[in-house]
N, C-alpha and C. Protein backbone atom coordinates (compact mmCIF):
# COMPACT_ATOMS: atom_id res chain seq x y z
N UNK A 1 125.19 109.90 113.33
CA UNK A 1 124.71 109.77 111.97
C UNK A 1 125.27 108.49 111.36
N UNK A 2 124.72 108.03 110.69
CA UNK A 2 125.08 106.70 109.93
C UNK A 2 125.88 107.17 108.75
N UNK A 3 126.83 106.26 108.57
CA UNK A 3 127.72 105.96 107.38
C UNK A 3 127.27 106.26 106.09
N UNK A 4 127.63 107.51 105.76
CA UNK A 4 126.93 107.40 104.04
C UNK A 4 126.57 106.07 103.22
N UNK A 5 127.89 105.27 103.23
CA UNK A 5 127.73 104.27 102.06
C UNK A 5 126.92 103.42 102.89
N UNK A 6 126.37 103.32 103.87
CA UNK A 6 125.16 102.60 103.90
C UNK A 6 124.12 102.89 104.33
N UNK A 7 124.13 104.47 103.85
CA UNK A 7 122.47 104.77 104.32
C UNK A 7 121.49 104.70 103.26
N UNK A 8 120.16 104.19 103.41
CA UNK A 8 119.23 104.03 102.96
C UNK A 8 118.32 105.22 102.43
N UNK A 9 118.32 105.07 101.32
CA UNK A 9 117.39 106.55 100.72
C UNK A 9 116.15 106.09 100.07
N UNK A 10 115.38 106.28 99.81
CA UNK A 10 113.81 106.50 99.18
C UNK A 10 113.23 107.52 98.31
N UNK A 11 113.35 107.89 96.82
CA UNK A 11 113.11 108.90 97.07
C UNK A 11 113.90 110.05 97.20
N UNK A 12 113.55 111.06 98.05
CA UNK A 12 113.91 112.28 98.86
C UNK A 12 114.17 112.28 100.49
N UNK A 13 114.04 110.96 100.69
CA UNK A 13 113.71 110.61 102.26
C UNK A 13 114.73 109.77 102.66
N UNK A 14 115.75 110.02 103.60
CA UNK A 14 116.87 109.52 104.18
C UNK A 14 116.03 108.25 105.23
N UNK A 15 115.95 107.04 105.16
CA UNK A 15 115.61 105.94 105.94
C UNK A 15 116.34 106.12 107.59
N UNK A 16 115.62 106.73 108.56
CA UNK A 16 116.32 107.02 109.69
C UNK A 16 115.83 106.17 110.89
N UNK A 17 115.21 105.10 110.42
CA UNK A 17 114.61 104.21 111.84
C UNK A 17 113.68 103.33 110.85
N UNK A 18 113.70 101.84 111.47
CA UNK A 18 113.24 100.62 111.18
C UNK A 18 113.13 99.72 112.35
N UNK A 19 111.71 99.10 112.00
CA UNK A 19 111.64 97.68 112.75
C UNK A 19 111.04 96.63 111.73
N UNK A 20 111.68 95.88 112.66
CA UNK A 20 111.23 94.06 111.42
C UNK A 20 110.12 93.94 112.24
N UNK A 21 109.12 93.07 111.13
CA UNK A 21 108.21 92.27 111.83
C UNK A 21 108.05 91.21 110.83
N UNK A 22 108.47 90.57 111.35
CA UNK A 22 108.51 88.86 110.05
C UNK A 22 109.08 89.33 109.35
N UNK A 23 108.42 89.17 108.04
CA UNK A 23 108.75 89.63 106.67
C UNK A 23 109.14 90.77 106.12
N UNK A 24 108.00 91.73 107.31
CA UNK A 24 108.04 93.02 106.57
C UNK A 24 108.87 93.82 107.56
N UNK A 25 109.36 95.33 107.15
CA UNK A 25 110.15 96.16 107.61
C UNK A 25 109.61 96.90 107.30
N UNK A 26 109.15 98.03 108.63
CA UNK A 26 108.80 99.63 108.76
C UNK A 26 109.86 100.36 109.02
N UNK A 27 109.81 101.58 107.92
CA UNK A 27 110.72 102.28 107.94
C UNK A 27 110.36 103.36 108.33
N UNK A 28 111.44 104.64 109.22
CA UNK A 28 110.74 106.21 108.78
C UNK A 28 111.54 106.64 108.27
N UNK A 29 111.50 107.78 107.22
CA UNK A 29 112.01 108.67 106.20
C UNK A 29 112.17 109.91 107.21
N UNK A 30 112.99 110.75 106.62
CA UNK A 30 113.41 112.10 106.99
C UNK A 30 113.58 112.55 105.50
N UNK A 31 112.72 113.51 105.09
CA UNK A 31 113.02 114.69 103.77
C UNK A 31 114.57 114.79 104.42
N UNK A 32 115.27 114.90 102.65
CA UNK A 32 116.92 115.67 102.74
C UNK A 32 116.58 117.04 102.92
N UNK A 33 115.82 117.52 102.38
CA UNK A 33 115.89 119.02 102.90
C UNK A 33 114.75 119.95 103.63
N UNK A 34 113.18 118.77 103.53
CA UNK A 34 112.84 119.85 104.59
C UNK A 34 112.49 118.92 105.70
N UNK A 35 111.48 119.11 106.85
CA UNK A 35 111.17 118.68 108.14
C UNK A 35 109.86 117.94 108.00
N UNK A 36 110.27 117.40 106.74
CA UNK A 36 108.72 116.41 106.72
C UNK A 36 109.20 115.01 106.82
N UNK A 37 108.48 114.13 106.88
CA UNK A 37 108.85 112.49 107.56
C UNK A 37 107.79 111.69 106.72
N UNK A 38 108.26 110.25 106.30
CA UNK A 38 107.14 109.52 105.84
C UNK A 38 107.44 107.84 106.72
N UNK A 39 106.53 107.33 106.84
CA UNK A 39 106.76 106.05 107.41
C UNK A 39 106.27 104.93 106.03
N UNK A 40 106.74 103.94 105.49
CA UNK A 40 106.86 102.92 104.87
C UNK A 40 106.48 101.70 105.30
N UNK A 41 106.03 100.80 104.71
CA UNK A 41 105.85 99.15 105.03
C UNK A 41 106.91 98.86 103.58
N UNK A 42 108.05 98.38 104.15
CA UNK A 42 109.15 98.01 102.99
C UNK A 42 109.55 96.27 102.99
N UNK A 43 108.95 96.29 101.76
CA UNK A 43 108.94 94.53 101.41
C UNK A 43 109.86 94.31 99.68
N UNK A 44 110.57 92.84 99.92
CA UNK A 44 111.04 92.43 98.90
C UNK A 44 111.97 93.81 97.70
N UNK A 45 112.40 94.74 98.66
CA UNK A 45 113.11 95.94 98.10
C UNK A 45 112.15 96.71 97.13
N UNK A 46 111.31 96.55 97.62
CA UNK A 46 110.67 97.88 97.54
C UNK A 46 109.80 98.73 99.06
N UNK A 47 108.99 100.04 98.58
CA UNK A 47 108.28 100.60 99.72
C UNK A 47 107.50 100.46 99.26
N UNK A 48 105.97 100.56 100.10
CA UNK A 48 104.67 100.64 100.26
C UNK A 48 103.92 101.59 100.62
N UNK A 49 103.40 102.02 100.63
CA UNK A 49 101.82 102.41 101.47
C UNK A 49 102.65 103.72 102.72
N UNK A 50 102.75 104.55 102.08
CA UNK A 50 103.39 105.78 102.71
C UNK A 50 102.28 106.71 103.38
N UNK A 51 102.94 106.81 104.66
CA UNK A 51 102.15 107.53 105.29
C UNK A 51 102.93 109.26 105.59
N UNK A 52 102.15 110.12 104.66
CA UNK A 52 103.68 111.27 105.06
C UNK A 52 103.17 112.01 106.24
N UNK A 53 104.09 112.89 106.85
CA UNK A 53 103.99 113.76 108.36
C UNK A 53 104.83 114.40 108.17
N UNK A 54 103.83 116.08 108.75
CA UNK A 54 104.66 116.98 109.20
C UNK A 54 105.51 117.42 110.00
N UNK A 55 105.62 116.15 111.24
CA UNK A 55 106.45 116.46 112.63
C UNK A 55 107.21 114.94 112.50
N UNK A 56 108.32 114.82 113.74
CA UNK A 56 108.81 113.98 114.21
C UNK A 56 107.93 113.29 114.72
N UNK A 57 107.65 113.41 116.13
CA UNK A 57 106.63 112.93 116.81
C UNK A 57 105.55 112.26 116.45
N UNK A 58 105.14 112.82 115.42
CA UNK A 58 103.44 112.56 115.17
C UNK A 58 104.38 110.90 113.89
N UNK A 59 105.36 111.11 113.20
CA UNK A 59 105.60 110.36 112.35
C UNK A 59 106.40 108.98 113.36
N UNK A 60 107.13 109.24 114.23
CA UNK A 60 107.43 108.35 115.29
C UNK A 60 106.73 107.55 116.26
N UNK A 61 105.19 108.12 116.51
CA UNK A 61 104.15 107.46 116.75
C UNK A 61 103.53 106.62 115.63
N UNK A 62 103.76 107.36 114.81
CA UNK A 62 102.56 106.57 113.44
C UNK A 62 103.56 105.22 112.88
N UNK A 63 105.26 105.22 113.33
CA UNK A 63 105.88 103.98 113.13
C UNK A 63 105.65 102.96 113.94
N UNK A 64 105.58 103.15 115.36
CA UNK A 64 105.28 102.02 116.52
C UNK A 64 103.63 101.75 116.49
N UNK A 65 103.19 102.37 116.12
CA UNK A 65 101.32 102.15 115.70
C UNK A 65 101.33 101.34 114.31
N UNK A 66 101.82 101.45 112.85
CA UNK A 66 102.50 100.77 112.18
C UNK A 66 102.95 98.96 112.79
N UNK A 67 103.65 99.37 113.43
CA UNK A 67 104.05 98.15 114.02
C UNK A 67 103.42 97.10 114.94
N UNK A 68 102.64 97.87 115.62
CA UNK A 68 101.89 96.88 116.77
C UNK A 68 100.71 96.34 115.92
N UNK A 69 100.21 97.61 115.07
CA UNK A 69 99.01 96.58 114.09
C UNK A 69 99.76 95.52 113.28
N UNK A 70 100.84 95.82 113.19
CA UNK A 70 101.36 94.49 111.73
C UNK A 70 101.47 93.52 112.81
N UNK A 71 101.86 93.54 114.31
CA UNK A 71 102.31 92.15 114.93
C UNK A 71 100.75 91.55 115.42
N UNK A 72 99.72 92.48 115.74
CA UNK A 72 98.47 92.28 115.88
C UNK A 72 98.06 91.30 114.66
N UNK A 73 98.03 91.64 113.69
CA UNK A 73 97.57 91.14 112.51
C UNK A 73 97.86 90.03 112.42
N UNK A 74 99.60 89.63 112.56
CA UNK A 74 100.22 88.37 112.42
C UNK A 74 99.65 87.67 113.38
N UNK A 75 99.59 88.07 114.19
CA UNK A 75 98.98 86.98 115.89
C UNK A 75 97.68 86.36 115.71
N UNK A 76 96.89 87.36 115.02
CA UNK A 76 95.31 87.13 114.62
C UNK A 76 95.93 85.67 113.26
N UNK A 77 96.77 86.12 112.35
CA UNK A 77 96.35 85.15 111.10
C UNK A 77 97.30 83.73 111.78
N UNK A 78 98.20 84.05 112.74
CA UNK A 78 98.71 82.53 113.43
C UNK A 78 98.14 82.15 114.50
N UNK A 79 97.09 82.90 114.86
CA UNK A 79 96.16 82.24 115.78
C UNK A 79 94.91 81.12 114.85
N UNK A 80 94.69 82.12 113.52
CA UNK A 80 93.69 80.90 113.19
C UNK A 80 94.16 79.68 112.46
N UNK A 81 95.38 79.80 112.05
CA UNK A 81 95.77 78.76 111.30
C UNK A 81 95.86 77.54 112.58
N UNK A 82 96.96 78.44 113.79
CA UNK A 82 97.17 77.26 114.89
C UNK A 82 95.77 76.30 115.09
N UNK A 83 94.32 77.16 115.22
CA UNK A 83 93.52 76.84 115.16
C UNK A 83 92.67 75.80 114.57
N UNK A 84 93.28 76.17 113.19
CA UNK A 84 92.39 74.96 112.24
C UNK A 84 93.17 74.19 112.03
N UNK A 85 94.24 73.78 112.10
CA UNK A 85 94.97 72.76 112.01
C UNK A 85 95.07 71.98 113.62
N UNK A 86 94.80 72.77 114.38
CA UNK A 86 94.01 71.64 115.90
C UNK A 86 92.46 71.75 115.98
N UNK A 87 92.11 72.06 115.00
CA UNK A 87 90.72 72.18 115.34
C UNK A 87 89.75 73.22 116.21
N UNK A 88 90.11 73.88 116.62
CA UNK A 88 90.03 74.39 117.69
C UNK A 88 88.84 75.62 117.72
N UNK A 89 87.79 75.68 118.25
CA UNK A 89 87.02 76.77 118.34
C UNK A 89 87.39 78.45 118.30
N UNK A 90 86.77 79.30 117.23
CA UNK A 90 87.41 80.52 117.47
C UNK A 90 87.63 81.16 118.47
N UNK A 91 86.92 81.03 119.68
CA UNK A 91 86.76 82.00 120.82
C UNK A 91 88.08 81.47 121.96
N UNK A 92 88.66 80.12 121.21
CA UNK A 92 90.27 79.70 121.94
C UNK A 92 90.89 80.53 121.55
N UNK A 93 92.39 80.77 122.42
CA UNK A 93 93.55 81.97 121.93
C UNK A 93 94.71 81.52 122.12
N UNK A 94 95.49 81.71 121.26
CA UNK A 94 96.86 81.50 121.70
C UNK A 94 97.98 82.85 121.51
N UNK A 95 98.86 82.92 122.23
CA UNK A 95 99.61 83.63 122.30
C UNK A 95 100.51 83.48 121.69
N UNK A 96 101.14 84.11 120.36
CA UNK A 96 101.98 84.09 119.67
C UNK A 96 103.08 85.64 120.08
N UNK A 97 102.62 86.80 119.29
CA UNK A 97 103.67 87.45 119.60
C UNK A 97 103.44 88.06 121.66
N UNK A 98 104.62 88.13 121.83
CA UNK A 98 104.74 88.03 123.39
C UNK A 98 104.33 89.40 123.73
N UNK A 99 104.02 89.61 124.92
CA UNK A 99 103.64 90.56 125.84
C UNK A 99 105.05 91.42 125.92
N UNK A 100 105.83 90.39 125.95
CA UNK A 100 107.65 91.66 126.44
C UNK A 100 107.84 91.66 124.96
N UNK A 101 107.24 91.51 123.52
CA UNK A 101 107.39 92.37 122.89
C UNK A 101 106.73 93.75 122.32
N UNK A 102 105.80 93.22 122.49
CA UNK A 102 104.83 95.03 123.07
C UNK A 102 105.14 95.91 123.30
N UNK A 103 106.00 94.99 124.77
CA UNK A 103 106.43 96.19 125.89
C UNK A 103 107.70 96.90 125.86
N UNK A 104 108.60 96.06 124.70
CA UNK A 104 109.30 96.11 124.22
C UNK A 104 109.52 97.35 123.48
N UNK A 105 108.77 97.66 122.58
CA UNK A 105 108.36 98.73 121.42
C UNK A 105 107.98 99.77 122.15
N UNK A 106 106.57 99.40 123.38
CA UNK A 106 106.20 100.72 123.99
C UNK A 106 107.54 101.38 124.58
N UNK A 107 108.36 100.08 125.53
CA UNK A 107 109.25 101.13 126.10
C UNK A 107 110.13 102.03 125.59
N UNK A 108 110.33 101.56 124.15
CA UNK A 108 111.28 101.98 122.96
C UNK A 108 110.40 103.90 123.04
N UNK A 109 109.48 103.65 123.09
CA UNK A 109 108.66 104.87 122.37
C UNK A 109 108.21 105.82 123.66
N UNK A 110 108.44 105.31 125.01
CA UNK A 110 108.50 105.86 125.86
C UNK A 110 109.67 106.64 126.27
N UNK A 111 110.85 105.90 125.72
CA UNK A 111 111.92 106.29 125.90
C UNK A 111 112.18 107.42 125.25
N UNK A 112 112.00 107.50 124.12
CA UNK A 112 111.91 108.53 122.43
C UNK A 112 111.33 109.87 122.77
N UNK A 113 109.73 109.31 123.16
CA UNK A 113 108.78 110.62 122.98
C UNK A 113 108.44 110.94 123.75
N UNK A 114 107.82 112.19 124.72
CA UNK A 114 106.58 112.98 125.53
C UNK A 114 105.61 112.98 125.14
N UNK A 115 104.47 112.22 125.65
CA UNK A 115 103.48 112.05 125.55
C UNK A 115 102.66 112.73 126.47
N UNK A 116 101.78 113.17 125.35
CA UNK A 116 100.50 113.89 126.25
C UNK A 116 99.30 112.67 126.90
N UNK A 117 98.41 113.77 127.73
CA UNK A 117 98.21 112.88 128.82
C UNK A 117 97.05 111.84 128.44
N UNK A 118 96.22 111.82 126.45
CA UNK A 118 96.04 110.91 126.02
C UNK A 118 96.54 109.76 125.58
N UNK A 119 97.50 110.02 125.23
CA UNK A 119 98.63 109.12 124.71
C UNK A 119 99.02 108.40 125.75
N UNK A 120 99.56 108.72 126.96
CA UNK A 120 99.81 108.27 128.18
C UNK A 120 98.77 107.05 128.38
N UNK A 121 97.37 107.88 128.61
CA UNK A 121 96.18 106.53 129.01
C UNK A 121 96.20 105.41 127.90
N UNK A 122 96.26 105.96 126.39
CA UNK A 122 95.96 104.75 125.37
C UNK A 122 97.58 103.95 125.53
N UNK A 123 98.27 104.34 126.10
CA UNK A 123 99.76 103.12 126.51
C UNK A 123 99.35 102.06 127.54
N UNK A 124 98.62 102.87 128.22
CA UNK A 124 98.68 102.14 129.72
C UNK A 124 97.40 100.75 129.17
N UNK A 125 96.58 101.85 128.74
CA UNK A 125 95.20 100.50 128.07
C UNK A 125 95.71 99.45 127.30
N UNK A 126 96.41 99.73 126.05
CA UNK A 126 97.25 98.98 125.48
C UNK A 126 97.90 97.76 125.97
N UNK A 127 98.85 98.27 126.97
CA UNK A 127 99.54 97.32 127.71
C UNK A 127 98.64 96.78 128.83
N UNK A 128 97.47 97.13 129.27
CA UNK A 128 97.41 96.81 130.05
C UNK A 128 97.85 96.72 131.23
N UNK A 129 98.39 98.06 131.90
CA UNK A 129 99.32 98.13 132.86
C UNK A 129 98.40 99.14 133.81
N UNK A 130 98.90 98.91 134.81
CA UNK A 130 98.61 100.58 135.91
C UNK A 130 99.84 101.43 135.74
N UNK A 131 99.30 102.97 136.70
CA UNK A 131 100.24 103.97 136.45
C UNK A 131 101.81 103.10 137.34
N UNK A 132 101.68 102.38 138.33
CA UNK A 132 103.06 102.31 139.01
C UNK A 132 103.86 101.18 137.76
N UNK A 133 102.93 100.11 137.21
CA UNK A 133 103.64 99.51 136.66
C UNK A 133 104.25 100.44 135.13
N UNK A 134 103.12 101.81 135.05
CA UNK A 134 103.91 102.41 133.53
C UNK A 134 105.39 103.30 134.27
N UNK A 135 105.48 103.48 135.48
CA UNK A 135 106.71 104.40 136.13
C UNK A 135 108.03 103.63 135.53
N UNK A 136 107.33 101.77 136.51
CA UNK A 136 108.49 101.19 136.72
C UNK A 136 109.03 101.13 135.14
N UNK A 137 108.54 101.02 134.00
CA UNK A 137 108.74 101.01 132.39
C UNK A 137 109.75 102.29 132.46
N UNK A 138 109.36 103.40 132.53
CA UNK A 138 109.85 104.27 132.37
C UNK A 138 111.17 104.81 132.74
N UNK A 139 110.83 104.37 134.42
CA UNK A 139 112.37 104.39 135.14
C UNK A 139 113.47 103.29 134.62
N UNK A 140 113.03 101.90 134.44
CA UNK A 140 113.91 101.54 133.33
C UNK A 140 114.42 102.09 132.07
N UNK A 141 113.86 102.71 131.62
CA UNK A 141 114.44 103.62 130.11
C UNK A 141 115.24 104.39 130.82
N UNK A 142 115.49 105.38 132.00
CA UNK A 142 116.00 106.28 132.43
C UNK A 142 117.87 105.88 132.27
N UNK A 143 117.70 104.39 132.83
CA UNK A 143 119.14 104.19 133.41
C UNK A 143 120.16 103.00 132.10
N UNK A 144 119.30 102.81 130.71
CA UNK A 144 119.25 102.41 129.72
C UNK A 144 121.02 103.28 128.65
C-alpha cells in the first residue's frame, strides 16, 4: 500500500495506478468504500472524462485501452505535423511512438490480468504477433 501522505484521492476514489503519456496522465480510482473503480484522463491538476466500473478487470482493461488510444492519437497528430512540415504525402508514415512501447503496456496487462480467449486474439491482432511470439511475452512476465 502506498504512504498515506502521498496518496492521491479524487473524490471518493483512492488513485491506485497511472500511466503518463506526454502531457496527460491516466489514472484508476478505487471507491474508499465500495468495489467500484473509475479510470481518469488527469491534466494540469485536475480529472477528466471518467469512465466508472464495476470490476477490477473490466476497469484495468479500460486503463491500458485509455492509453494505447491516447499514444495512437499522439502518433496520428505527430505523424501529420512531421508531414507537413516535410511535405510529405498522407499515405507516408512515420513511426513515432515505438512498437516496445505497446508491448510494453500489453506486457504490463498480460502480466496483471486473465484474459479470455477474445481478449487474447484482440492482443495478438493488436500487436501483431503470433501465438509463440504472445508465449514468449508472457513467459517473460513470469520470471519479472
Amino acid at each position: 500500500m502506498k504512504n498515506p501522505t502521498t496518496e492521491r484521492k479524487n473524490v471518493n476514489y483512492v488513485i491506485i495506478d497511472s500511466i503518463q503519456v506526454g502531457e496527460l496522465e491516466y489514472v484508476l480510482g478505487k471507491h474508499e468504500t465500495t468495489e467500484k473503480y473509475v479510470t481518469w484522463q488527469y491534466f494540469n491538476r485536475a480529472y477528466y472524462y471518467g469512465h466508472y466500473i464495476d470490476d477490477y478487470k473490466t476497469a484495468k482493461i479500460d486503463l491500458y485501452t485509455r492509453v494505447i488510444e491516447e499514444m495512437e492519437y499522439s502518433k496520428r497528430k505527430y505523424n501529420n505535423l512531421i508531414k507537413e512540415l516535410q511535405g510529405q504525402k498522407d499515405n507516408d508514415s512515420i513511426d513515432y511512438i515505438s512498437k516496445d512501447k505497446l508491448t510494453s503496456i500489453a506486457q504490463n496487462a498480460i502480466k496483471e490480468l486473465e484474459f479470455s480467449e477474445y481478449e487474447h486474439d484482440a492482443i495478438l491482432t493488436y500487436l501483431d504477433i503470433n501465438e509463440e511470439e504472445y508465449q514468449i511475452l508472457t513467459a517473460e512476465n513470469e520470471y519479472e
